[in-house]
C-alpha atoms as a PDB file:
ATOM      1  CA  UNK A   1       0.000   0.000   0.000  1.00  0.00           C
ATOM      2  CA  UNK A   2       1.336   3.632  -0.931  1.00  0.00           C
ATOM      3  CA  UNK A   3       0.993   6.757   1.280  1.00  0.00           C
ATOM      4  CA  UNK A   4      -1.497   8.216  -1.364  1.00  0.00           C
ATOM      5  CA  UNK A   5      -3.635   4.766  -0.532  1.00  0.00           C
ATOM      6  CA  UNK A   6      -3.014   5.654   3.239  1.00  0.00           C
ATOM      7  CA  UNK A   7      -4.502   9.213   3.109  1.00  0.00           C
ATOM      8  CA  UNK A   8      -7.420   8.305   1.364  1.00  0.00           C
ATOM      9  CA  UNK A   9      -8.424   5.824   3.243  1.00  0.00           C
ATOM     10  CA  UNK A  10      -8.089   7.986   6.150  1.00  0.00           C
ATOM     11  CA  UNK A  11      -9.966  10.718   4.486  1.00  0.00           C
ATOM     12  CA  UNK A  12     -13.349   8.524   4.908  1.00  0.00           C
ATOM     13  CA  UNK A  13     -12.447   8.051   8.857  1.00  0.00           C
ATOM     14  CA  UNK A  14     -14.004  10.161  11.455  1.00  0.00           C
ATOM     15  CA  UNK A  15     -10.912  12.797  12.500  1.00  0.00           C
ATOM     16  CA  UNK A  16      -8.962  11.434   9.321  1.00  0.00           C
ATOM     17  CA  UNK A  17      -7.647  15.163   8.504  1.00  0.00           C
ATOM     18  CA  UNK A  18      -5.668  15.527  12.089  1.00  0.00           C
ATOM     19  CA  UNK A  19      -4.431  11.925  11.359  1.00  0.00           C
ATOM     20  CA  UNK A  20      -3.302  12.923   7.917  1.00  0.00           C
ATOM     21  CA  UNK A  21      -1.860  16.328   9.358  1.00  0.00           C
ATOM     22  CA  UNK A  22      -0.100  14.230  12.602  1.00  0.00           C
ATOM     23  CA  UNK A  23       1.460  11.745  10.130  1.00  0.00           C
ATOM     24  CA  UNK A  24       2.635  14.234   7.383  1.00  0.00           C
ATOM     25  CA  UNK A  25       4.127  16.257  10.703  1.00  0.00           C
ATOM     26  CA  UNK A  26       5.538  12.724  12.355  1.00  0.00           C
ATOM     27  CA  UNK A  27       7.339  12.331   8.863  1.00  0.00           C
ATOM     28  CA  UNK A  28       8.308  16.211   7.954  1.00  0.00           C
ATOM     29  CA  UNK A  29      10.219  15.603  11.885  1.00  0.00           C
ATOM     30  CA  UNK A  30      11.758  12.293  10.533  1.00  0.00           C
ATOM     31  CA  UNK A  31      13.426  14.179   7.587  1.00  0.00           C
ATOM     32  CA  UNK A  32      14.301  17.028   8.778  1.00  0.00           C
ATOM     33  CA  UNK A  33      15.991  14.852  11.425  1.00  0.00           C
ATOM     34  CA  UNK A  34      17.676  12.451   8.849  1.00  0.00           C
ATOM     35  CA  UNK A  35      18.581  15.617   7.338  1.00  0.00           C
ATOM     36  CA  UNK A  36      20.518  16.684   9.956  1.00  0.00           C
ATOM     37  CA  UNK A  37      22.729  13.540  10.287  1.00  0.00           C
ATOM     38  CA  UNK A  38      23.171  12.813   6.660  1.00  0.00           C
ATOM     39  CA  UNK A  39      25.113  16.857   6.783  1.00  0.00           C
ATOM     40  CA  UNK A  40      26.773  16.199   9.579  1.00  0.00           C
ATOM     41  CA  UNK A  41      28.177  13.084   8.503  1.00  0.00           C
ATOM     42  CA  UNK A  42      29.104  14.747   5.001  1.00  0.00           C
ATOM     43  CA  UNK A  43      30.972  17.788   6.619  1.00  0.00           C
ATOM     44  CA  UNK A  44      32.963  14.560   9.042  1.00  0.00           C
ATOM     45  CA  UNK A  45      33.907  12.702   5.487  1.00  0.00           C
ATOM     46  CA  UNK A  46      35.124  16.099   4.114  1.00  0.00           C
ATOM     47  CA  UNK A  47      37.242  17.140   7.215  1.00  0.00           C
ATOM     48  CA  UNK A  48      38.945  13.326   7.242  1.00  0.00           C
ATOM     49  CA  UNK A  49      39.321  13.729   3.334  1.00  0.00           C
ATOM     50  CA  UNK A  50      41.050  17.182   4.283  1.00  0.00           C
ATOM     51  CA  UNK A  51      42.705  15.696   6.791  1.00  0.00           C
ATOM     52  CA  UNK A  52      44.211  12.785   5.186  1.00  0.00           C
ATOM     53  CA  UNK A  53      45.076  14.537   2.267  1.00  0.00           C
ATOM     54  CA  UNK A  54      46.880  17.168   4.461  1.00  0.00           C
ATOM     55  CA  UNK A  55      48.659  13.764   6.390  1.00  0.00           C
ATOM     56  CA  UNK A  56      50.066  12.673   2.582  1.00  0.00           C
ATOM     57  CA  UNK A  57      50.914  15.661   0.834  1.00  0.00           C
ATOM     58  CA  UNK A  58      53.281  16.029   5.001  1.00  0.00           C
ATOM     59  CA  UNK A  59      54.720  13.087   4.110  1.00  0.00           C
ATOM     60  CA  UNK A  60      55.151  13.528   0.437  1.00  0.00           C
ATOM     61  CA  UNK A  61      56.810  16.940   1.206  1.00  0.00           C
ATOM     62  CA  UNK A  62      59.369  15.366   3.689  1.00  0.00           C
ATOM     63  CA  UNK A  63      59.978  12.990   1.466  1.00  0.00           C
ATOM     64  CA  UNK A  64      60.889  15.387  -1.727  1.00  0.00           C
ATOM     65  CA  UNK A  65      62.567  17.750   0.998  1.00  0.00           C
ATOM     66  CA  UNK A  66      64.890  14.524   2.301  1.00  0.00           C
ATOM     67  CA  UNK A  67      65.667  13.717  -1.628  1.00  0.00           C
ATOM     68  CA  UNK A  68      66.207  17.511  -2.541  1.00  0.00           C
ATOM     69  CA  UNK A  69      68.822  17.469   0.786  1.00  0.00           C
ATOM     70  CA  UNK A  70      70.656  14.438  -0.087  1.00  0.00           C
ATOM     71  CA  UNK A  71      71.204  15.066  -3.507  1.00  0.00           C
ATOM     72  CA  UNK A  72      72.849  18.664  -2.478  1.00  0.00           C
ATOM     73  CA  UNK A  73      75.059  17.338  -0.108  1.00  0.00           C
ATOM     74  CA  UNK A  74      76.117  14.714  -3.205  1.00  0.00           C
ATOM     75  CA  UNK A  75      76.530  17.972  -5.691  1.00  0.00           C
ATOM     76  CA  UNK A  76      78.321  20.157  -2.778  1.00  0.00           C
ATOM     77  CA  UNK A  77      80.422  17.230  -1.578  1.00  0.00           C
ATOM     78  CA  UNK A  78      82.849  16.767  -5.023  1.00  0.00           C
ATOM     79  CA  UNK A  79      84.961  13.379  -5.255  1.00  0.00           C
ATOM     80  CA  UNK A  80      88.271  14.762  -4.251  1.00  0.00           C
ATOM     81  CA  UNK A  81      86.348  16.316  -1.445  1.00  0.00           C
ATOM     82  CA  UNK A  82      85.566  12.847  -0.148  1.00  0.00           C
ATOM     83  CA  UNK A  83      89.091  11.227   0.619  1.00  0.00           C
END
């Protein structure tokens, strides 16, 4: 049975309107809850994204900074230099 079914059938029942109004409020509360959680859950998968992308482009940075480092100490330090 669909909602539409559901209202119309409680159209022919004595106080059917206030039933129709309670359940289309009940549901309106359920949403606007669900709402609520399905936001706050996006904007905690963004700031992890954010976060874990900050976390690897750290790590890729130390890493480029570590090769950058060794590779002047190779240039600076010439073969001669070394004995």
């Amino acid at each position: 049975m669909e909602m539409k079914q559901v209202y119309e059938a409680l159209e022919k029942v004595e106080n059917g309107a206030d039933l129709i109004a309670a359940i289309k409020g009940e549901i309106n509360t359920l949403n606007n809850e669900a709402k609520k959680h399905r936001t706050a859950g996006e904007q905690s998968a963004t700031k992890l994204k954010s976060e874990t992308a900050g976390e690897q482009s750290a790590t890729k940075l130390k890493s480029i900074l570590e090769a950058v480092s060794v590779r002047r100490r190779i240039k600076i330090t010439r073969p001669n230099e070394r004995e």
